[in-house]
PDB file of N, CA and C in Angstrom:
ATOM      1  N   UNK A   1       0.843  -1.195   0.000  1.00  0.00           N
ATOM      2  CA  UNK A   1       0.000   0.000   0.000  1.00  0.00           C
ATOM      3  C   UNK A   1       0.879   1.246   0.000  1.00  0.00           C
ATOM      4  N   UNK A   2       1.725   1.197  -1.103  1.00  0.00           N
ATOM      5  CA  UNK A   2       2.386   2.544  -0.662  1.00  0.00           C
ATOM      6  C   UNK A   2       2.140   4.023  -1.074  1.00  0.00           C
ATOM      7  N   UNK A   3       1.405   3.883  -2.345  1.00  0.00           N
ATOM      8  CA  UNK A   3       0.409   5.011  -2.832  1.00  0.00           C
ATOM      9  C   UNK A   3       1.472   5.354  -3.781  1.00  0.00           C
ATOM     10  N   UNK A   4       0.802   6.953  -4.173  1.00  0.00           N
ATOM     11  CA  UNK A   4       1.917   7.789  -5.567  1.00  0.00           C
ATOM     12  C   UNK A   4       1.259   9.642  -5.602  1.00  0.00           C
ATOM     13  N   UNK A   5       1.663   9.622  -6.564  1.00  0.00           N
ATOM     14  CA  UNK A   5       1.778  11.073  -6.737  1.00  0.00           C
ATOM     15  C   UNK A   5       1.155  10.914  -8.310  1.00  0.00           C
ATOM     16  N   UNK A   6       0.374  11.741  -8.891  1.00  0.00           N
ATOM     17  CA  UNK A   6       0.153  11.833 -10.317  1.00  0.00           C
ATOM     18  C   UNK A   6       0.427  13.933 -10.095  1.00  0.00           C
ATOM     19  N   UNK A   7       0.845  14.002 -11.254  1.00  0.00           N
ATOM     20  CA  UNK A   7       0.735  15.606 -11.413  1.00  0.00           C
ATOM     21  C   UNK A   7       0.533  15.477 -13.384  1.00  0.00           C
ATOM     22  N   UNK A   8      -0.659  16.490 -13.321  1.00  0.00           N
ATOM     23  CA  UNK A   8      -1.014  16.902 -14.436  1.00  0.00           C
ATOM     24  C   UNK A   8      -0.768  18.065 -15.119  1.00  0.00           C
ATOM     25  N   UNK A   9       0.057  17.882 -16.197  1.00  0.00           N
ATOM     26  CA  UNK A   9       0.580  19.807 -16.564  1.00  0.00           C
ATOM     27  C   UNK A   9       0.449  20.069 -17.395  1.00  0.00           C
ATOM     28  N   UNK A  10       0.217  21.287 -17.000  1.00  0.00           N
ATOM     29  CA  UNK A  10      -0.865  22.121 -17.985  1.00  0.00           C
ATOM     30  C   UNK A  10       0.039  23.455 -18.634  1.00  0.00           C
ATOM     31  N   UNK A  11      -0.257  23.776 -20.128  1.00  0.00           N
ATOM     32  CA  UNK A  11       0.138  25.004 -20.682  1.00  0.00           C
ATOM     33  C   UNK A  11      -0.876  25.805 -21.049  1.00  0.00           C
ATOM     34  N   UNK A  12      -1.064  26.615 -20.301  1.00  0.00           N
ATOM     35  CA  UNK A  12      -2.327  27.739 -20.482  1.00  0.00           C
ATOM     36  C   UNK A  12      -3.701  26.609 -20.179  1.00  0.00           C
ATOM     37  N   UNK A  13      -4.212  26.331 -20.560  1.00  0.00           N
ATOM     38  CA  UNK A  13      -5.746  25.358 -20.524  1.00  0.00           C
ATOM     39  C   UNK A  13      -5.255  24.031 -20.914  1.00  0.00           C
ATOM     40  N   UNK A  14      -4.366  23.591 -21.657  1.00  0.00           N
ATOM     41  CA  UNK A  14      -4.059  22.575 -22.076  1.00  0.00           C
ATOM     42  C   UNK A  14      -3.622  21.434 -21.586  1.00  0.00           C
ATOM     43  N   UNK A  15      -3.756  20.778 -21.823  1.00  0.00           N
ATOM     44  CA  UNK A  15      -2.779  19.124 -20.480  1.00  0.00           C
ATOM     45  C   UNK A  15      -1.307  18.958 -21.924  1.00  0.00           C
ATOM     46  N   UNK A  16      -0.474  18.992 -21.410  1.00  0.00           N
ATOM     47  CA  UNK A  16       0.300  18.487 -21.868  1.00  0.00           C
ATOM     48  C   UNK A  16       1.390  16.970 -21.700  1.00  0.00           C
ATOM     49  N   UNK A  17       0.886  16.601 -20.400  1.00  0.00           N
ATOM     50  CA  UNK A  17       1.915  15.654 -19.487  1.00  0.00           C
ATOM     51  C   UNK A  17       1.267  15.402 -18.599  1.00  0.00           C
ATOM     52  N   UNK A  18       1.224  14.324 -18.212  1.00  0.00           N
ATOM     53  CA  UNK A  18       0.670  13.327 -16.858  1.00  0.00           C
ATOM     54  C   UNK A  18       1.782  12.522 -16.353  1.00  0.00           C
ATOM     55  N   UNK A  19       2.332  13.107 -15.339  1.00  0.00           N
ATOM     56  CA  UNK A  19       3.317  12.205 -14.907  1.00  0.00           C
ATOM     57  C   UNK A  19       2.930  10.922 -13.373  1.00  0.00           C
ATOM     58  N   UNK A  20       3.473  10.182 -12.638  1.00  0.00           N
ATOM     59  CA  UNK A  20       2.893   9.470 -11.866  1.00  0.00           C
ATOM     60  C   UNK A  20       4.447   8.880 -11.054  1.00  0.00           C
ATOM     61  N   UNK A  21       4.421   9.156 -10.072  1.00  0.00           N
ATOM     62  CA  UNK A  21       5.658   9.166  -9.329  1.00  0.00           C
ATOM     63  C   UNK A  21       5.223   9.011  -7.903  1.00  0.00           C
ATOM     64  N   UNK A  22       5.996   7.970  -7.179  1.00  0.00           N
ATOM     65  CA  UNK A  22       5.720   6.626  -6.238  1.00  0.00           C
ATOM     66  C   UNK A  22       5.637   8.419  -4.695  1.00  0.00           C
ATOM     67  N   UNK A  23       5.285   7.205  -4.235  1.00  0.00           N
ATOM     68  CA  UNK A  23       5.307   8.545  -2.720  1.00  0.00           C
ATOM     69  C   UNK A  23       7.165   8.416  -2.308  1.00  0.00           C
ATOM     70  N   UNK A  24       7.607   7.487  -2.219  1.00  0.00           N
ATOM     71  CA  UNK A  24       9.205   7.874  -1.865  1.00  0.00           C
ATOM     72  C   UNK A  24       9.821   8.416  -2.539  1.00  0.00           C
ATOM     73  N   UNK A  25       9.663   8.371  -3.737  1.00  0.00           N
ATOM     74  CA  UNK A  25      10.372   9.225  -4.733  1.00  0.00           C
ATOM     75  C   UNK A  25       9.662  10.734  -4.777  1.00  0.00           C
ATOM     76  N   UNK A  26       8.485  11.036  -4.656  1.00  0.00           N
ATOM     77  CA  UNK A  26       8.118  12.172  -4.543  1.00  0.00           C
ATOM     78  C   UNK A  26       8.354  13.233  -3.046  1.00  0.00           C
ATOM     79  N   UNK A  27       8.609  12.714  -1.801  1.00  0.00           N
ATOM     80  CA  UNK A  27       9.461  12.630  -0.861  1.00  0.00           C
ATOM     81  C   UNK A  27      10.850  12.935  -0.429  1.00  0.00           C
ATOM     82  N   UNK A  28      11.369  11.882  -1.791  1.00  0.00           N
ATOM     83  CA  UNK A  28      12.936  11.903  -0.918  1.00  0.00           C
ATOM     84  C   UNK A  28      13.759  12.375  -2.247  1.00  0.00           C
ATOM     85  N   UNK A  29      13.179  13.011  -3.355  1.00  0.00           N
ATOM     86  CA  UNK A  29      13.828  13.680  -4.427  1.00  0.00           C
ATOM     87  C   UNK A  29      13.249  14.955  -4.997  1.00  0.00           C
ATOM     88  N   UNK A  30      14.143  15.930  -5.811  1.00  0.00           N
ATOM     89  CA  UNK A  30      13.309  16.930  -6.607  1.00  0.00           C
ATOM     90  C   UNK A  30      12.919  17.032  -7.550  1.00  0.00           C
ATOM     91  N   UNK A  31      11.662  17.675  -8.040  1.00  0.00           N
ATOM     92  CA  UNK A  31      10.990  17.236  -9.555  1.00  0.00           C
ATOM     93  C   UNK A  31      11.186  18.393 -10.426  1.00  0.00           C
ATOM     94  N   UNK A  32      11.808  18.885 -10.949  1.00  0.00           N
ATOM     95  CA  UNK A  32      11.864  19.694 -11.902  1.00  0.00           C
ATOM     96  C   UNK A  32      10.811  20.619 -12.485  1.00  0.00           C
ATOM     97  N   UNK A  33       9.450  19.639 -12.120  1.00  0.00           N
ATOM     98  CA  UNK A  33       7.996  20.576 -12.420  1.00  0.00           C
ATOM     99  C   UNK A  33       7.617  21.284 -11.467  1.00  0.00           C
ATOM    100  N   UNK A  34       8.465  20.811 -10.355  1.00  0.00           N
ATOM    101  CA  UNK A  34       7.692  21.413  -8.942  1.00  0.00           C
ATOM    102  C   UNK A  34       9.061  21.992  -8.221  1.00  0.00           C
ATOM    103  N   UNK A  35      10.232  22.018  -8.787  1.00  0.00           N
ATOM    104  CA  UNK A  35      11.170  22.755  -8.048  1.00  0.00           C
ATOM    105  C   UNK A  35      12.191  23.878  -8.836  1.00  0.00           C
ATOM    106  N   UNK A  36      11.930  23.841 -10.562  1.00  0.00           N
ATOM    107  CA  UNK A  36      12.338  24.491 -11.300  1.00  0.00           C
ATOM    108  C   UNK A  36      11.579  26.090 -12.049  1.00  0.00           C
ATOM    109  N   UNK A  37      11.913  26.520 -12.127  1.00  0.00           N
ATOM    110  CA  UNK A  37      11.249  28.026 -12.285  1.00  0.00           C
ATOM    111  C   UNK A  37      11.840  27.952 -14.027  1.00  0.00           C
ATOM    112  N   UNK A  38      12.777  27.487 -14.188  1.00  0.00           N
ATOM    113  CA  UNK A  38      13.540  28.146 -15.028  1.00  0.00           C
ATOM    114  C   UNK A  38      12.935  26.698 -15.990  1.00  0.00           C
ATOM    115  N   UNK A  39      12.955  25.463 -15.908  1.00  0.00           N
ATOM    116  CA  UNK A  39      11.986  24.329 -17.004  1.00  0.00           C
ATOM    117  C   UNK A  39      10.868  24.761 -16.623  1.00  0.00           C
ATOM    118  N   UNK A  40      10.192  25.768 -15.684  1.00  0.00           N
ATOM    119  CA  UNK A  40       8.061  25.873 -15.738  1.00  0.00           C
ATOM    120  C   UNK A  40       8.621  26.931 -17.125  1.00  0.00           C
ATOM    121  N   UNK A  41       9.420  27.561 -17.022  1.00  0.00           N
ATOM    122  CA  UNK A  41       9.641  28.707 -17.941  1.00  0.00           C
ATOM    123  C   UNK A  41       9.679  28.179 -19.543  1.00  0.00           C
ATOM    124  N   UNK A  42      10.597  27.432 -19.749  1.00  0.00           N
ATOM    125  CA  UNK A  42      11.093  26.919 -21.037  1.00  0.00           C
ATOM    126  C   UNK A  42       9.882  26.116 -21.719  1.00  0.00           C
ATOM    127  N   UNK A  43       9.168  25.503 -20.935  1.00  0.00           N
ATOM    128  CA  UNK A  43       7.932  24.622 -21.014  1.00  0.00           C
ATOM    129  C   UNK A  43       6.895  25.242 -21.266  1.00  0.00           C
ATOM    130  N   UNK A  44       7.018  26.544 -21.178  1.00  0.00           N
ATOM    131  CA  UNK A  44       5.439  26.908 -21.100  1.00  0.00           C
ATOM    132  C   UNK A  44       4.391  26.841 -19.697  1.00  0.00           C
ATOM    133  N   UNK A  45       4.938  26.074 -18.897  1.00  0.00           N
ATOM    134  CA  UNK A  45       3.824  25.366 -17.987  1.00  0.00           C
ATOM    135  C   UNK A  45       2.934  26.475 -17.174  1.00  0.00           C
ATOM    136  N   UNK A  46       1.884  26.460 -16.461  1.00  0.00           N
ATOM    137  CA  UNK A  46       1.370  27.557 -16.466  1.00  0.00           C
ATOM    138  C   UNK A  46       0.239  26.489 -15.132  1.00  0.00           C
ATOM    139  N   UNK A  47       0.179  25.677 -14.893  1.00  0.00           N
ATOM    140  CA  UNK A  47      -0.624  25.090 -13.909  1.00  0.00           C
ATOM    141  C   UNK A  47      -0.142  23.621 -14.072  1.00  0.00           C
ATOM    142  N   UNK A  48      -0.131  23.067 -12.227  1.00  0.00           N
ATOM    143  CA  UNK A  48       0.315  21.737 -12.332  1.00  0.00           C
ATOM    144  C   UNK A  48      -0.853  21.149 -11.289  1.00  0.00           C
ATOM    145  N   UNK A  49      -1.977  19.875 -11.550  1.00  0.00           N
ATOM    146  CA  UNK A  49      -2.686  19.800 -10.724  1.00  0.00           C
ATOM    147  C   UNK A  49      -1.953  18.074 -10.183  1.00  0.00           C
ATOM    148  N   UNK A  50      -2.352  18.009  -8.690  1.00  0.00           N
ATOM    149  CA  UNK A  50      -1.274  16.931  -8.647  1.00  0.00           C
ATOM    150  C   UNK A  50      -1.905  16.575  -7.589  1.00  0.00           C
ATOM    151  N   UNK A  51      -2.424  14.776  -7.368  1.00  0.00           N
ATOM    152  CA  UNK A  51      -3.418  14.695  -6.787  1.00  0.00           C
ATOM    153  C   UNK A  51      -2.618  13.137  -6.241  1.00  0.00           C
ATOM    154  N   UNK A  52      -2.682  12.963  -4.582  1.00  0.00           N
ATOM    155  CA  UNK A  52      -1.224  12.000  -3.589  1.00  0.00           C
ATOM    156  C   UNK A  52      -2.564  10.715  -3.503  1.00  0.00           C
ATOM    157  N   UNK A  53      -2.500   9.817  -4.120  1.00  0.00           N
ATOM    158  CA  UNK A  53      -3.461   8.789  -3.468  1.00  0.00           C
ATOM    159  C   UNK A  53      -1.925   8.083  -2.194  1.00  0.00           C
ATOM    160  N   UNK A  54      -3.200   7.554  -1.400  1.00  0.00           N
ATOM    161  CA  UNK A  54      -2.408   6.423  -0.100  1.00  0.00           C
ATOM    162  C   UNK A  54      -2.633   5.406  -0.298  1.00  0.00           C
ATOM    163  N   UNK A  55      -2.755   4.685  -1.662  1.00  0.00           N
ATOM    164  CA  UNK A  55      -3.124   3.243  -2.068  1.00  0.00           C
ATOM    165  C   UNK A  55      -2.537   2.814  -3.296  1.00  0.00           C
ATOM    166  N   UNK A  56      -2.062   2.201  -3.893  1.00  0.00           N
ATOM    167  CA  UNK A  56      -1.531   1.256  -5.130  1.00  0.00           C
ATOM    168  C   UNK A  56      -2.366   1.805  -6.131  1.00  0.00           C
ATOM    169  N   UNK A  57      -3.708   1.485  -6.060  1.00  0.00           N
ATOM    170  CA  UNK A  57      -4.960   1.456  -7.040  1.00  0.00           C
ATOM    171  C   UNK A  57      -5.098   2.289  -7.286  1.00  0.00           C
ATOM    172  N   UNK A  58      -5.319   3.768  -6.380  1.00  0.00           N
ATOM    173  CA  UNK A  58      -5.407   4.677  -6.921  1.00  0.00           C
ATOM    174  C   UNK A  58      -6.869   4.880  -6.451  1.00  0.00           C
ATOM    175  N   UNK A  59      -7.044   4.452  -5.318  1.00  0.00           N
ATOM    176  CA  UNK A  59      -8.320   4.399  -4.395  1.00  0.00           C
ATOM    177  C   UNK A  59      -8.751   5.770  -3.706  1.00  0.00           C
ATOM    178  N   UNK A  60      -7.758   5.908  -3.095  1.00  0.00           N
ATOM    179  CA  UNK A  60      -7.589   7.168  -1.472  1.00  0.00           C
ATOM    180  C   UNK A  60      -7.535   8.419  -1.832  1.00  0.00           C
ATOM    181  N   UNK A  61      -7.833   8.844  -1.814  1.00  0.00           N
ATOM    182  CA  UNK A  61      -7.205  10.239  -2.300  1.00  0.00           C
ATOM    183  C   UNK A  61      -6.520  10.870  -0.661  1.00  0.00           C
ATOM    184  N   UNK A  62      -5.075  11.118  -0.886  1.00  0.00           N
ATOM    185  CA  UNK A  62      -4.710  12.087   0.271  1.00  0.00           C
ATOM    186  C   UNK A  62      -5.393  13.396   0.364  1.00  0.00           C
ATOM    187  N   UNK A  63      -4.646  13.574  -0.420  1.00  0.00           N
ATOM    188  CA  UNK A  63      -4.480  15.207  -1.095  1.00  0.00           C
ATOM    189  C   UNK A  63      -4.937  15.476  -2.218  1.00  0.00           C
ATOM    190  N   UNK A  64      -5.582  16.766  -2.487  1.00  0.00           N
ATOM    191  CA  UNK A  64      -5.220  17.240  -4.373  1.00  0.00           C
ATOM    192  C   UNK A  64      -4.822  19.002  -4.370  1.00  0.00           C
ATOM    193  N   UNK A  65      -4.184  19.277  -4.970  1.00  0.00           N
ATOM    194  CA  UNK A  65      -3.700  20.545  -5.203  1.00  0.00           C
ATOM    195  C   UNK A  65      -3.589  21.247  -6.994  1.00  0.00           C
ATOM    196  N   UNK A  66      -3.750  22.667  -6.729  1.00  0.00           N
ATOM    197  CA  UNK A  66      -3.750  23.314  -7.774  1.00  0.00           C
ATOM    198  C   UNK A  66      -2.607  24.150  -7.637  1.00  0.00           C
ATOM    199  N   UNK A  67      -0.992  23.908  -8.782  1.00  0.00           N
ATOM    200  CA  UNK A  67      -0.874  25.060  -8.330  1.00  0.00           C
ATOM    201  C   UNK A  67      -0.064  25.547  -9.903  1.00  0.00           C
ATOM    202  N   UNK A  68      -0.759  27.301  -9.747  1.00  0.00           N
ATOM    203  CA  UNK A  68      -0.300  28.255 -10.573  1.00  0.00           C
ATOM    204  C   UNK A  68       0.916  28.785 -10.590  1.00  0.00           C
ATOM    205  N   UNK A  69       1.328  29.023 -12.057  1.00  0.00           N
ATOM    206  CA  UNK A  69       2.660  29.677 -12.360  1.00  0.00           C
ATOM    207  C   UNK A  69       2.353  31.026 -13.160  1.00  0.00           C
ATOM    208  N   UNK A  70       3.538  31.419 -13.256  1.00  0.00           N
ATOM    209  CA  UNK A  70       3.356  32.898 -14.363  1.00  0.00           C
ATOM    210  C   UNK A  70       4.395  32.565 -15.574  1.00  0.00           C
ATOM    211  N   UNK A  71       4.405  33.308 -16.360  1.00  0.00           N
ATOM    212  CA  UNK A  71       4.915  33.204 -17.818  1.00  0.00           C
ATOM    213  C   UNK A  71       6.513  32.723 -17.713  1.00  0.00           C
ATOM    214  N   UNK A  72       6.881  33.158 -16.361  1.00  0.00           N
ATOM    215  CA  UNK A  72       8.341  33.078 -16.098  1.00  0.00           C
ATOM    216  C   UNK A  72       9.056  31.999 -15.546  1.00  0.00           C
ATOM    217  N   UNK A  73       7.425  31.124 -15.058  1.00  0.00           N
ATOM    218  CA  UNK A  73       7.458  29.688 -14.478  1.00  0.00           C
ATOM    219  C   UNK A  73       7.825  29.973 -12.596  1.00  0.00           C
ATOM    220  N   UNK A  74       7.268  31.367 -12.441  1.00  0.00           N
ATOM    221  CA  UNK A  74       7.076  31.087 -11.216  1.00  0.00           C
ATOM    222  C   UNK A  74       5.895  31.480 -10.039  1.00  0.00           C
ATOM    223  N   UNK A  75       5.998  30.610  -8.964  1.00  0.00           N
ATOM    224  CA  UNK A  75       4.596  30.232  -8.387  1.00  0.00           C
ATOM    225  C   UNK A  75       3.856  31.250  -8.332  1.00  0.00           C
ATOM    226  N   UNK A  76       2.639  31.296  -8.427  1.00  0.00           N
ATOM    227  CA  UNK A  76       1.735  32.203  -8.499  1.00  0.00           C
ATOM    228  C   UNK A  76       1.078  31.652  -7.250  1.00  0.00           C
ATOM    229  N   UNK A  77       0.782  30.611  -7.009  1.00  0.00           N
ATOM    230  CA  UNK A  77      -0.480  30.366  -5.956  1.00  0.00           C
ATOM    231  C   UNK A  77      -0.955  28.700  -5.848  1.00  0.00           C
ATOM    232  N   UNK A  78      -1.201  28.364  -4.410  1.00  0.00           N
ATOM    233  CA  UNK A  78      -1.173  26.675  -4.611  1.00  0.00           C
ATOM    234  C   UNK A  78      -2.873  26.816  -3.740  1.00  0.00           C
ATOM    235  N   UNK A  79      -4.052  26.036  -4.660  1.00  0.00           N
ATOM    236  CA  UNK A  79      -5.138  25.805  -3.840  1.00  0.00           C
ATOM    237  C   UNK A  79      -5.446  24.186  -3.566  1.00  0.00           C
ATOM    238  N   UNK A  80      -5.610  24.066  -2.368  1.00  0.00           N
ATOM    239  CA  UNK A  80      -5.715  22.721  -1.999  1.00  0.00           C
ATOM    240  C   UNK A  80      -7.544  22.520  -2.205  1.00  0.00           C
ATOM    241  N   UNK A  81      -7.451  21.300  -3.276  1.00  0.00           N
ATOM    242  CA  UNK A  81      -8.910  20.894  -3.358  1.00  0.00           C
ATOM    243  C   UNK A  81      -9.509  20.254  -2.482  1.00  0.00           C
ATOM    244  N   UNK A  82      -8.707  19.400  -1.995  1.00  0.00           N
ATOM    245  CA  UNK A  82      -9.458  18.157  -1.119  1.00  0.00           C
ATOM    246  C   UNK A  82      -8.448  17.421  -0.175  1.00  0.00           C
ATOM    247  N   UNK A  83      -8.393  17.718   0.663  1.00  0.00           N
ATOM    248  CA  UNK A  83      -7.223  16.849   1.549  1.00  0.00           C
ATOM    249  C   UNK A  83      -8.066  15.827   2.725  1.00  0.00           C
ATOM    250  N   UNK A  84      -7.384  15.004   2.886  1.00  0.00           N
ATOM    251  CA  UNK A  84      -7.994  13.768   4.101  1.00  0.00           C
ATOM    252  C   UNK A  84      -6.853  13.385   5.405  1.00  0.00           C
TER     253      UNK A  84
END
């Protein structure tokens, strides 16, 4: 039961990338979508929604979060949808 991480990224309205990354690795390393200003920049990226299940399946939902960037790829604002 160790769960994961999905983050969905977005350029302006668009999905471009669905990534899915284990809870230890999302934990005990840095992600480039979520710690780089300078790849949100190069990318375009402009919103990353990224939602922690606590189950394999994809059952639980921990957490879900919204969070905004600006043109320059940096944070604008993080809204938490639903946490447990």
């Amino acid at each position: 039961m160790e769960g994961f991480v999905t983050l969905e990224v977005y350029t302006n309205e668009s999905l471009i990338e669905t990534k899915k990354i284990s809870l230890n690795e999302w934990y005990e390393d840095l992600h480039e979508l979520i710690d780089s200003d300078e790849y949100r920049k190069n990318n375009a990226i402009t919103k990353i929604i990224g939602t922690q299940y606590d189950d394999d399946e994809g059952r639980i939902i921990y957490q879900k979060f919204i969070n905004i960037y600006d043109e320059n790829g940096k944070f604008i604002s993080c809204d938490d949808v639903e946490t447990n």
